[in-house]
Protein backbone atom coordinates (compact mmCIF):
# COMPACT_ATOMS: atom_id res chain seq x y z
CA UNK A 1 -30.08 16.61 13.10
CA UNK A 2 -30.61 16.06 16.98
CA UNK A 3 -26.84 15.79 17.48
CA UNK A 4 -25.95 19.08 14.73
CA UNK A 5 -28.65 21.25 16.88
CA UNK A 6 -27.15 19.64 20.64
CA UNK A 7 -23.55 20.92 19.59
CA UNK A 8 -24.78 23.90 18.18
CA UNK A 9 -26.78 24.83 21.62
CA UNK A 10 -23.49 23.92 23.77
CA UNK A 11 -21.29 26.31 21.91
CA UNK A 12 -24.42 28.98 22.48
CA UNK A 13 -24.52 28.29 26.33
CA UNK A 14 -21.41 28.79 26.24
CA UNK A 15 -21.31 32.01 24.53
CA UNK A 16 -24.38 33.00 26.25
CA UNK A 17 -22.91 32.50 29.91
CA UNK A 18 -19.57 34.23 29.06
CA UNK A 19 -21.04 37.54 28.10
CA UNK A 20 -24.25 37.60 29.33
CA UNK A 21 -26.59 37.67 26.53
CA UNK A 22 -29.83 35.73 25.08
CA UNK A 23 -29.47 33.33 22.50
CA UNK A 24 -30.40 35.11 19.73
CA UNK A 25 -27.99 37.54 20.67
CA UNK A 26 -25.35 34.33 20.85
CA UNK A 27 -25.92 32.85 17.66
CA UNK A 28 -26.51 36.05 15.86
CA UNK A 29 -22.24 36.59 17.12
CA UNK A 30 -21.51 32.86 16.53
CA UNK A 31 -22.62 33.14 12.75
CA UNK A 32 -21.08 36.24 12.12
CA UNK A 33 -17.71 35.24 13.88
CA UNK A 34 -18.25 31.86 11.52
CA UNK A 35 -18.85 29.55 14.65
CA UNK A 36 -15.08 30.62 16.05
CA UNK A 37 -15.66 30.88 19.92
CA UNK A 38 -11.84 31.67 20.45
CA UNK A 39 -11.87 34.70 17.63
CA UNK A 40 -15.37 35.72 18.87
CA UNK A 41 -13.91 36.05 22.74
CA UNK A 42 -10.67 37.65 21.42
CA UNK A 43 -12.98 39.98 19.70
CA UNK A 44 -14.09 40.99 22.93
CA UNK A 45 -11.43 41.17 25.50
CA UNK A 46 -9.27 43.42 22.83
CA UNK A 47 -12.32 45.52 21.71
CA UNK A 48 -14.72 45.29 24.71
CA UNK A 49 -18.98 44.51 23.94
CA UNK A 50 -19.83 47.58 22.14
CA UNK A 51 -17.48 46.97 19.40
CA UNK A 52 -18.14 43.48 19.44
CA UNK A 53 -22.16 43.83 18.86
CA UNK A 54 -21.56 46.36 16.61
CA UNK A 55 -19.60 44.48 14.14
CA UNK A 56 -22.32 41.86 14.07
CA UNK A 57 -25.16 44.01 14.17
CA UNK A 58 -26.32 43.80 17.10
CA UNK A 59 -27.47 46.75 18.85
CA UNK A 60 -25.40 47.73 22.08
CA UNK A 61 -28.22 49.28 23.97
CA UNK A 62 -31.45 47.86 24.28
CA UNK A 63 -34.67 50.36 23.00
CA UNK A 64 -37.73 50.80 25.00
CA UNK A 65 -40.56 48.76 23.92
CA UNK A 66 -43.08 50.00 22.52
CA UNK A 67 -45.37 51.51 24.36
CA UNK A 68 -49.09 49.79 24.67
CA UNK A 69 -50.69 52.85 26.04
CA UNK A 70 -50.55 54.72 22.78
CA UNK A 71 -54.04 53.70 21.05
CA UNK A 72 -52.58 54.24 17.55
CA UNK A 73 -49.46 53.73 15.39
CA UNK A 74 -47.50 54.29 11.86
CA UNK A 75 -45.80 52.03 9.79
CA UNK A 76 -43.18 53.42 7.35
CA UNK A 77 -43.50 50.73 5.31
CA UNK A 78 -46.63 50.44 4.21
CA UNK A 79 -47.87 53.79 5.43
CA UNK A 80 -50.84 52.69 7.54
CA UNK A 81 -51.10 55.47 10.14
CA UNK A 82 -54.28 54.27 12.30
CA UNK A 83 -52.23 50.67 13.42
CA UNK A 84 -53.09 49.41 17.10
CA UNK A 85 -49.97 49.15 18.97
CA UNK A 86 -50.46 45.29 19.55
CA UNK A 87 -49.96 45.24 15.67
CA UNK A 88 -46.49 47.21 15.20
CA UNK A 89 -43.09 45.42 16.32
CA UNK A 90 -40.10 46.64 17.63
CA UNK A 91 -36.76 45.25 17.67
CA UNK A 92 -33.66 46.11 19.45
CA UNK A 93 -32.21 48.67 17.14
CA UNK A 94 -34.97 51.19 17.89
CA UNK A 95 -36.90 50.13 14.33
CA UNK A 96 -40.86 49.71 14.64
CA UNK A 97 -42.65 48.43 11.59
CA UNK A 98 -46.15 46.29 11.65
CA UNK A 99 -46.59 42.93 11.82
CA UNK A 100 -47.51 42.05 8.29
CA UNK A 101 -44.64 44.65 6.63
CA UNK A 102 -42.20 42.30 9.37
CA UNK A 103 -44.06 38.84 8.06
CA UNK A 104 -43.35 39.54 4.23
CA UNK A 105 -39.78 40.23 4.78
CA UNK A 106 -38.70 37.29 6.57
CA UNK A 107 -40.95 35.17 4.65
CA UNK A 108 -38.84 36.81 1.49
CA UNK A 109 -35.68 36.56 2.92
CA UNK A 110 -36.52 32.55 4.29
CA UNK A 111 -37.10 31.56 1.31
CA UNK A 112 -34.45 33.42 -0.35
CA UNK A 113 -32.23 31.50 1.55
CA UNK A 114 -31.30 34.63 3.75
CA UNK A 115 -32.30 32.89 7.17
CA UNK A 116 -28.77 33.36 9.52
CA UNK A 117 -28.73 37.51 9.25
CA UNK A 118 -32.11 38.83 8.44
CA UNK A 119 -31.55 42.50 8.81
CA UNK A 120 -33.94 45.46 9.78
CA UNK A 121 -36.31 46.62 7.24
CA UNK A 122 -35.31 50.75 7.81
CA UNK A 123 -33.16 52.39 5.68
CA UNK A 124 -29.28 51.94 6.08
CA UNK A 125 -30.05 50.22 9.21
CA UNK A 126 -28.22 47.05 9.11
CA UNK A 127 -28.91 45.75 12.75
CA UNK A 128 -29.64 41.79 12.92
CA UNK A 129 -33.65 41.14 13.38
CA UNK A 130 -34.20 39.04 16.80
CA UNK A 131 -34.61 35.44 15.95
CA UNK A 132 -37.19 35.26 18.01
CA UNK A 133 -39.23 37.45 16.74
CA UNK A 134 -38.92 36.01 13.34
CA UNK A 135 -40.24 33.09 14.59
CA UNK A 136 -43.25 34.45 16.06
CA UNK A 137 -44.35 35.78 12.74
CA UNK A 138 -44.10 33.48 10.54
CA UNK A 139 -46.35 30.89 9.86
CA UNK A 140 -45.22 27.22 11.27
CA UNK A 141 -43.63 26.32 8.26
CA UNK A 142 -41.54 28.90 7.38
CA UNK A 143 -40.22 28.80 11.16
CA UNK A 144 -39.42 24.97 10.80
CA UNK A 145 -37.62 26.23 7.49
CA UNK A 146 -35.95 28.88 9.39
CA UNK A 147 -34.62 26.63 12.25
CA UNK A 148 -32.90 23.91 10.04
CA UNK A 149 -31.51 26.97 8.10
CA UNK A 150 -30.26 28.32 11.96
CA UNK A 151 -29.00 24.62 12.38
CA UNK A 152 -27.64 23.94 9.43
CA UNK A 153 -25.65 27.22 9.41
CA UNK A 154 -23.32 25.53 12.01
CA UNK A 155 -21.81 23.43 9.06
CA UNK A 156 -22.10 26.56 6.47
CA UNK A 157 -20.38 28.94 8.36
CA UNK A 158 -18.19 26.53 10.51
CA UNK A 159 -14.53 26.02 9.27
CA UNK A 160 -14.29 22.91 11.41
CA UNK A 161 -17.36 21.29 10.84
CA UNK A 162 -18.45 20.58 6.99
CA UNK A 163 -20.79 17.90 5.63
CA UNK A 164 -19.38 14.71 4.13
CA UNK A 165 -18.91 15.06 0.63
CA UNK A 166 -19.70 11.27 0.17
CA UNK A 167 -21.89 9.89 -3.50
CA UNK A 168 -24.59 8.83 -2.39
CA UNK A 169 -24.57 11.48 0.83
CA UNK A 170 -23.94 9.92 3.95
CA UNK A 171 -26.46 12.54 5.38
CA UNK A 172 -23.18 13.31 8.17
CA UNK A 173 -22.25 16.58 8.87
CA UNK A 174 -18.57 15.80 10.41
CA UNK A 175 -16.21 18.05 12.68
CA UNK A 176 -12.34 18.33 12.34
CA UNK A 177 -10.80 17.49 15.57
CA UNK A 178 -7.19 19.46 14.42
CA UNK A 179 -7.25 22.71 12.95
CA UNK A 180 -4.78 22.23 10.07
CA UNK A 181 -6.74 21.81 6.85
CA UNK A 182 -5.85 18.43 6.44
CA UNK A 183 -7.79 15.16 5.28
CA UNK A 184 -9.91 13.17 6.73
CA UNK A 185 -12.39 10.29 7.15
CA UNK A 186 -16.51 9.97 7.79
CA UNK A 187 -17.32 7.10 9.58
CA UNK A 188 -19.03 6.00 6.28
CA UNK A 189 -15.40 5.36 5.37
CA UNK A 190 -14.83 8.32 2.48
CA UNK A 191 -11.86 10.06 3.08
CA UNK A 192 -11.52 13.66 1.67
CA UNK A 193 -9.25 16.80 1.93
CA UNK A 194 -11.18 19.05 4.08
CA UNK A 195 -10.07 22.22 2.47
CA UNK A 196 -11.39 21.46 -1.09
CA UNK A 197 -13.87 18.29 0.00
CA UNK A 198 -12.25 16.72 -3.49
CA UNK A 199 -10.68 13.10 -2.38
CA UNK A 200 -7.48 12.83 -0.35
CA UNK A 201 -4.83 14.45 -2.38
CA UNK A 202 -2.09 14.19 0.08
CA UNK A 203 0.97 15.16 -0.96
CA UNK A 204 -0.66 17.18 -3.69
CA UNK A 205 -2.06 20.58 -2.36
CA UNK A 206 -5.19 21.43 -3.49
CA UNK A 207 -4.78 23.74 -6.17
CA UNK A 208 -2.22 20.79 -7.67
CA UNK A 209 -4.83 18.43 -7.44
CA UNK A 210 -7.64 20.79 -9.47
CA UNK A 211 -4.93 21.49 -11.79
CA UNK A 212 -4.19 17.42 -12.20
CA UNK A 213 -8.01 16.36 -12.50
CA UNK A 214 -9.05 19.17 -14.83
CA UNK A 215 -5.92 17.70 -16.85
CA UNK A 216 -6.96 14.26 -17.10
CA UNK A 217 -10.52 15.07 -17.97
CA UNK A 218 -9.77 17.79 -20.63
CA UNK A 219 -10.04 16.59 -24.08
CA UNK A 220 -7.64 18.95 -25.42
CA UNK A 221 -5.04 15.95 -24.23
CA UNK A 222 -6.03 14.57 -28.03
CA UNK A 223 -5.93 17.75 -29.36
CA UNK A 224 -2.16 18.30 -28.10
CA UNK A 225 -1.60 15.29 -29.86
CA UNK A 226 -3.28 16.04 -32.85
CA UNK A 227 -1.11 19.02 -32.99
CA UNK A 228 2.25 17.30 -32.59
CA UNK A 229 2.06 14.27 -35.04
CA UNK A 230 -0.63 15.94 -37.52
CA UNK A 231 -0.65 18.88 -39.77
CA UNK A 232 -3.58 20.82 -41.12
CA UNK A 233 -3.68 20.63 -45.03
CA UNK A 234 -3.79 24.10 -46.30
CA UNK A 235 -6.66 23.25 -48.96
CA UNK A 236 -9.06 21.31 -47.25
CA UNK A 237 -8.50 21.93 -43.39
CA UNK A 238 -8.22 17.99 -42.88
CA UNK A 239 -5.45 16.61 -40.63
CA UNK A 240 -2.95 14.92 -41.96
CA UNK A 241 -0.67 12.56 -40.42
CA UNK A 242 2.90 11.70 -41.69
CA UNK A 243 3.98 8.23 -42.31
CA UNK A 244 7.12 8.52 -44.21
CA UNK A 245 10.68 10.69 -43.83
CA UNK A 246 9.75 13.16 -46.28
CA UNK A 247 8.89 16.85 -45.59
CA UNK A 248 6.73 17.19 -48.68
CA UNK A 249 3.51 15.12 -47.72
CA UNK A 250 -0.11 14.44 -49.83
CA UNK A 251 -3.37 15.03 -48.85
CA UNK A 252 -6.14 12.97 -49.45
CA UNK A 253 -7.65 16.33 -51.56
CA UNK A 254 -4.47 16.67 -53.67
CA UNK A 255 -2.95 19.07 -52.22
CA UNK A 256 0.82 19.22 -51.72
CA UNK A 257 2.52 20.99 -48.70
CA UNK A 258 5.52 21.20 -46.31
CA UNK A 259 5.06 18.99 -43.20
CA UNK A 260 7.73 21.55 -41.50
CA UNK A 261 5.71 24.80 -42.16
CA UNK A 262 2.51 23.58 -43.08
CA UNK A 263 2.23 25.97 -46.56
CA UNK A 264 1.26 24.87 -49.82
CA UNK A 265 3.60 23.75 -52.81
CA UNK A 266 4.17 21.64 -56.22
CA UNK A 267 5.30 18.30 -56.76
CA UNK A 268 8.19 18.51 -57.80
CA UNK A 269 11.35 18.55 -54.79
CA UNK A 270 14.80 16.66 -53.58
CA UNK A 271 15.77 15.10 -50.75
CA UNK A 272 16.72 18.52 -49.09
CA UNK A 273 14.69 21.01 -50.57
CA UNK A 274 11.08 21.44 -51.97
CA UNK A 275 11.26 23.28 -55.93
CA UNK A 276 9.93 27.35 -55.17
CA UNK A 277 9.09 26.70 -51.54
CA UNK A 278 11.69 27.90 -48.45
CA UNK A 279 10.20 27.53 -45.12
CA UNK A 280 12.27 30.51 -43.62
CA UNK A 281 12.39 31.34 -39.26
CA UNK A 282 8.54 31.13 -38.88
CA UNK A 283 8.76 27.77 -40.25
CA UNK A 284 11.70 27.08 -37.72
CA UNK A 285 9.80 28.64 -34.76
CA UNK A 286 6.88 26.04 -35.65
CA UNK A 287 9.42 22.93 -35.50
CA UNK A 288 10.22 24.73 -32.01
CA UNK A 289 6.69 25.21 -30.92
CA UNK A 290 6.32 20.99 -31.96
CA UNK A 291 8.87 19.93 -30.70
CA UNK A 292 8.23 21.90 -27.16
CA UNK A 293 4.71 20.54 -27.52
CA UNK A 294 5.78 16.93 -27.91
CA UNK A 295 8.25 17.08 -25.25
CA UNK A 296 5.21 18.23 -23.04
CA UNK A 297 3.17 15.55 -23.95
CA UNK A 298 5.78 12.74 -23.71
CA UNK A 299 6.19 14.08 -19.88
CA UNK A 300 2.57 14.55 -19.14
CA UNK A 301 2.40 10.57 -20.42
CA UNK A 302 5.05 9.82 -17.72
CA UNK A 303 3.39 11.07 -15.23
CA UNK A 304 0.22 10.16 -15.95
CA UNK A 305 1.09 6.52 -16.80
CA UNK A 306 2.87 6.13 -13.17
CA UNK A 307 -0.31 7.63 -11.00
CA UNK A 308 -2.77 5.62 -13.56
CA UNK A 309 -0.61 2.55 -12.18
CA UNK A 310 -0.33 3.11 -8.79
CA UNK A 311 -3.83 4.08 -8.64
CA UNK A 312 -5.13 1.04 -10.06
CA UNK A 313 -2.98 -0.85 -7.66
CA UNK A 314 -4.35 0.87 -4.67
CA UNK A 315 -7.69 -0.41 -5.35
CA UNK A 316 -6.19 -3.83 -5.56
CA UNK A 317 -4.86 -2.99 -1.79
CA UNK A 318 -8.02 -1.62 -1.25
CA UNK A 319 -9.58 -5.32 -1.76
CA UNK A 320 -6.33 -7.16 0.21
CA UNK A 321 -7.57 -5.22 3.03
CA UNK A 322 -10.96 -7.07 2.98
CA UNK A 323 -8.95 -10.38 2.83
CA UNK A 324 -6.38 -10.07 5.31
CA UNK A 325 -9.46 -8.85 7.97
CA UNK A 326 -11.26 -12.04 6.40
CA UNK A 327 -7.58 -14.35 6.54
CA UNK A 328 -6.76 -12.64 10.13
CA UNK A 329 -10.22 -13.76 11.47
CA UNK A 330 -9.57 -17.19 10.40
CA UNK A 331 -6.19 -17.70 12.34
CA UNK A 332 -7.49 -16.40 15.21
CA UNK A 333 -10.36 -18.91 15.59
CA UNK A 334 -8.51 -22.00 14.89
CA UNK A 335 -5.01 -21.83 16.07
CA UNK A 336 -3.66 -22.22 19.35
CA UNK A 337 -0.60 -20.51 19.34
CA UNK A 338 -1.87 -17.84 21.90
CA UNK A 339 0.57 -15.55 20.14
CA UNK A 340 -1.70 -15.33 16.97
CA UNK A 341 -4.86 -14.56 18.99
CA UNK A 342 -4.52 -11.03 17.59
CA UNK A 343 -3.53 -10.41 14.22
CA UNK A 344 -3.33 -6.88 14.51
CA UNK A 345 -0.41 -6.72 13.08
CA UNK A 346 -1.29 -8.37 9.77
CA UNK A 347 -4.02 -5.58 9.16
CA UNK A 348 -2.36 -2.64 10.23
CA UNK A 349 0.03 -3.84 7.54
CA UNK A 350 -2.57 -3.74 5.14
CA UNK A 351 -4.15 -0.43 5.85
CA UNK A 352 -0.39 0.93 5.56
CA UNK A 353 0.42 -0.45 2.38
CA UNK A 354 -3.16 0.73 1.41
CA UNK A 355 -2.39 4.14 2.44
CA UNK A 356 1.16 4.24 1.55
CA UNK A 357 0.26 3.31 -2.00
CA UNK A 358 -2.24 5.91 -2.68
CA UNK A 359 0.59 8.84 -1.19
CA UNK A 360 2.81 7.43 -3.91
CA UNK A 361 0.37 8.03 -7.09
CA UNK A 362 -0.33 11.29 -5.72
CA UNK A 363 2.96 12.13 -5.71
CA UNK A 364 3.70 11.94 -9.77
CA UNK A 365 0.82 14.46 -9.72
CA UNK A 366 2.99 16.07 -7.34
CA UNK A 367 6.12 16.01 -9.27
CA UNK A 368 4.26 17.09 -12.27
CA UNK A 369 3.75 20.67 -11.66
CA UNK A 370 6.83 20.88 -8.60
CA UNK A 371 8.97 20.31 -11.61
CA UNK A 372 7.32 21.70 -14.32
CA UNK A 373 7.12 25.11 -15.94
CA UNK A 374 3.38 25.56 -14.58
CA UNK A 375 3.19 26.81 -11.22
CA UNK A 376 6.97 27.30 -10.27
CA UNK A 377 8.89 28.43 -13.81
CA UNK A 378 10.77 31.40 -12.00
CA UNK A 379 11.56 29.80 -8.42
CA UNK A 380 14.15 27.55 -9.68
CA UNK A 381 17.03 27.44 -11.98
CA UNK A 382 17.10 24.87 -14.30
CA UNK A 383 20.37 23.15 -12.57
CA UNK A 384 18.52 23.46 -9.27
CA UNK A 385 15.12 21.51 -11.07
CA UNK A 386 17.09 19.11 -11.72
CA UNK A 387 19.10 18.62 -8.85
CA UNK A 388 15.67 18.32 -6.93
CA UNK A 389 13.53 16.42 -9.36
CA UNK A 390 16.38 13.73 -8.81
CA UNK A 391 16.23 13.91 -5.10
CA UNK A 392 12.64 13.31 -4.98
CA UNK A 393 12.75 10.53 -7.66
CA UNK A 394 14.99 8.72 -5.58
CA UNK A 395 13.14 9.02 -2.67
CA UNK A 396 9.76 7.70 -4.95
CA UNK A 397 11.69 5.05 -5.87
CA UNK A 398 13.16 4.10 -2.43
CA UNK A 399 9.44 4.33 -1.57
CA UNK A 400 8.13 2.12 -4.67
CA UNK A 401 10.45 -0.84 -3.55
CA UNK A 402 9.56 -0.61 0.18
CA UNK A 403 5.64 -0.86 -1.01
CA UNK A 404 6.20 -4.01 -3.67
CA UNK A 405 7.72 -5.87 -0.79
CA UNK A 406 5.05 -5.03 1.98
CA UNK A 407 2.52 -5.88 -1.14
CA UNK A 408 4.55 -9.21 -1.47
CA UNK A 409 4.63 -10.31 1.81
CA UNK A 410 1.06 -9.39 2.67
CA UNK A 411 -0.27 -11.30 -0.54
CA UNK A 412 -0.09 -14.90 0.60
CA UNK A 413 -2.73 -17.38 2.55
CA UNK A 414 -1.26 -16.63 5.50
CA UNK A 415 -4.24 -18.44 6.73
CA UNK A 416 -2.91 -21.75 5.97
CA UNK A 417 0.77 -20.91 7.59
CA UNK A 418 1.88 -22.85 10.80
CA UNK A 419 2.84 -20.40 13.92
CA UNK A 420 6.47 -20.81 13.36
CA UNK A 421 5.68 -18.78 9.23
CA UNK A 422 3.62 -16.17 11.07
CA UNK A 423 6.23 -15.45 13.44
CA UNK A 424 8.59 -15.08 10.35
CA UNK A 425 5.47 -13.12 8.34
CA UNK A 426 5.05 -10.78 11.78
CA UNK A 427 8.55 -10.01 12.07
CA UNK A 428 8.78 -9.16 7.96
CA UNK A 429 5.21 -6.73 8.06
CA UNK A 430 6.64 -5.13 11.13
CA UNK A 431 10.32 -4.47 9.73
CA UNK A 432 9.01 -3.50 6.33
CA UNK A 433 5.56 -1.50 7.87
CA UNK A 434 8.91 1.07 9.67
CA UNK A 435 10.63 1.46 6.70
CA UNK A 436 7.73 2.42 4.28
CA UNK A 437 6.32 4.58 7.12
CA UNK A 438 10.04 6.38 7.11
CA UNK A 439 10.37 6.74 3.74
CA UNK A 440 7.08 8.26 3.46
CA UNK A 441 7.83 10.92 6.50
CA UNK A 442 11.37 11.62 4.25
CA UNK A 443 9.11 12.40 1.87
CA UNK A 444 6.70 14.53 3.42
CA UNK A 445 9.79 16.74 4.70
CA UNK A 446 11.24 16.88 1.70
CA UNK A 447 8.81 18.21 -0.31
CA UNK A 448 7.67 20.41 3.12
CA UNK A 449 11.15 22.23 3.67
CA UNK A 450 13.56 21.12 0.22
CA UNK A 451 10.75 21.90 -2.08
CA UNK A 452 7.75 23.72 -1.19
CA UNK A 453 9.29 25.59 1.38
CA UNK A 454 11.83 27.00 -0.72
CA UNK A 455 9.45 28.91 -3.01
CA UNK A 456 7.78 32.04 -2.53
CA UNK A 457 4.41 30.58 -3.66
CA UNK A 458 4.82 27.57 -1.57
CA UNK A 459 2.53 29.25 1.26
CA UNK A 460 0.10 28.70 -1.36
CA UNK A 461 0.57 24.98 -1.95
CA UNK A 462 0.52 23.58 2.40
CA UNK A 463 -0.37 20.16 1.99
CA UNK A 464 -1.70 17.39 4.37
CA UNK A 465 0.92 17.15 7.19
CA UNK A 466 1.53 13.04 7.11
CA UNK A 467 0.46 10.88 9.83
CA UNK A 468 1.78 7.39 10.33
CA UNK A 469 -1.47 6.33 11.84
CA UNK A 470 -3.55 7.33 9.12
CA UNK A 471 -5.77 9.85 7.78
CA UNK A 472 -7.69 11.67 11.02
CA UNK A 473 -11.45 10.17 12.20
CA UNK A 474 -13.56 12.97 11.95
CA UNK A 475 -16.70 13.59 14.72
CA UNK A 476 -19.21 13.16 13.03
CA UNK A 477 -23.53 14.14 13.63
CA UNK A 478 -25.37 12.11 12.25
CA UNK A 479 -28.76 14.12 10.42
């Protein structure tokens, strides 16, 4: 907490000396302008200070005091009319109520959870109370509740600075050093999209990735099947699954029916027609609607069956990691080849195939709904689908050999090798680590300017811009 409240109070100073205001006054402007010193000072050399205050509510002129000479005072609130004036309060918008009307609001609105923009008690007033003051009227308690709410508001209301979304919590509140929405890692070593705080979805954008998740945790997955290779028996209700050629099936019940149309009949039928039953165009639109449904499924398998594999093998990279540190520490204490006395090259091919890996299971999700009827049915033709579904597919499988030979190369005890295998292993990693780092930029262009950026709603679909040295370190405070 100590580090959240000691870059909270430099941004205020900051603030504070700029325009020449008190500190409640500078974070009452920080929290409304969401933390965003550069939109809060462009606020105010376009619009000057009045304008500025007002649209935080903060009062542009400051009120008299209230005067001490005066033996006796009202309160509006409560309507005691024989108050000493060391009981009433003022605050900067000209509003006087007494101390015990001011106590029970902010001890409502602190507990409320209303603690960054308590406002004045008078009627259509809506100027900010002084945090100070707030402070001074509340019991200890509530004002130690008030501060970490004050504090904590600097991650609430900051678009740079969130807390880690880590299971169990980390307890680090962590600060984006680039302004572009992208992903990035705690020092406790879980990496998440920043936008949506759901894991790294990169090349996915985030509304793909809800979309893909929600998809793979629905159940109605079995009921899509259930729909394509069963049919509901019109007696009983009971599905029924076909297991033979013919269109007239049995139910368990006794009932006969058409597997094409799903109504009732008799017995009795030929290889081409059922005796007093045609199906007729609904029955045709219903072999449409299957076969449209099973076609979705089948491709929704595809997909799902290449990310399910690359996933699981990115938490097999995830453990090679681990051993190539462990194998790279080894050949560094006993050889003396003073060429080997960094193996930096070794792990940095590790964390690339690591890395590399999990960009190419994200990107069936990817494909999924890029190519699908979903999110983009109207931006493309179906000749133009195709022609970039295949350009894309290339370019995953381009990317898909590049990664089984880094994976190859790296999985070996290259801790038993004499200098003369590492030089050929070093010289392999390296040549390989450029390629798979190419491919993937390819990629990232592609689907930035060939794909995405060809679509009207691709503005709504920016993804994590790719960076060959990883996903960004965030700064984090630790609380």
């Amino acid at each position: 907490m100590e580090s959240l409240v000691a870059a909270q109070k430099e941004v205020l100073v900051r603030v504070m000396e700029s325009l020449s205001v008190k500190e409640s006054q500078a974070r009452t402007l920080l929290i409304h302008y969401q933390w965003n010193v550069d939109n809060l000072f462009a606020v105010y050399i376009d619009r000057g200070k009045d304008s500025l205050f007002k649209s935080a509510g903060l009062s542009v002129f400051d009120h008299p005091s209230l005067s001490k000479s005066r033996k006796k005072m009202a309160c509006d609130i409560c309507m005691e009319d024989d108050l000493p004036s060391q009981a009433m309060t003022g605050m900067e918008c000209g509003h006087s109520f007494c101390n015990d009307c001011w106590k029970e609001h902010f001890t409502i609105k602190i507990n409320e959870g209303q603690s960054k923009r308590i406002a004045c008690m008078a009627h259509k007033c809506n100027a900010i109370c002084d945090v100070d003051v707030v402070r001074t009227l509340v019991c200890a308690e509530l004002a130690e509740k008030f501060d970490r709410f004050l504090v904590e508001s600097y991650v609430d209301d900051n678009k740079l600075v969130k807390w880690c979304p880590s299971t169990p919590h980390c307890g680090n509140a962590i600060r984006k050093v680039r302004d572009d929405g992208g992903e990035v890692e705690c020092s406790c070593g879980h990496q998440f999209c920043f936008n949506c705080l759901g894991e790294s979805h990169s090349p996915c954008s985030c509304l793909m990735w809800k979309l893909w998740t929600k998809k793979c945790e629905d159940e109605s997955e079995s009921v899509t099947w259930l729909t394509i290779h069963t049919r509901m028996c019109p007696k009983c209700s009971k599905p029924v699954h076909k297991t033979v050629g013919c269109n007239l099936v049995t139910c368990i019940c006794g009932q006969y029916f058409c597997w094409l149309c799903g109504g009732a009949t008799g017995s009795a039928h030929t290889w081409t027609s059922i005796s007093g039953h045609d199906c007729g165009r609904y029955k045709e639109d219903k072999v449409r609607q299957t076969e449209r449904a099973k076609r979705d499924s089948d491709r929704y398998a595809h997909y799902l069956h290449q990310y399910k594999s690359h996933t699981d093998s990115s938490k097999q990279e995830d453990e090679l990691r681990k051993i190539v540190r462990e194998k790279a520490a080894l050949v560094t204490l006993k050889t003396k080849d003073s060429a080997f006395k960094t193996m930096d090259w070794a792990i940095n091919g590790a964390d690339l195939l690591f890395r590399s890996r999990k960009i190419l299971s994200k990107s069936y999700p990817f494909a999924f709904y890029m190519f699908g009827e979903e999110l983009f049915k109207d931006e493309m033709s179906d000749e133009d689908r195709e022609i970039k579904k295949n350009l894309f597919e290339n370019q995953q499988q381009q990317l898909t050999g590049n990664i089984e030979t880094l994976s190859k190369i790296l999985n070996v005890s290259f801790d038993e090798y004499s200098s003369d295998e590492l030089k050929k292993m070093r010289g392999e990693t390296r040549d390989i680590g450029l390629v798979v780092n190419k491919v993937c930029k390819l990629m990232y262009e592609c689907i930035e300017n060939d794909l995405l950026g060809t679509t009207q709603d691709g503005i709504n679909h920016s993804i994590s811009p790719y960076r060959s040295e990883g996903i960004e370190k965030a700064v984090e405070f630790l609380c």
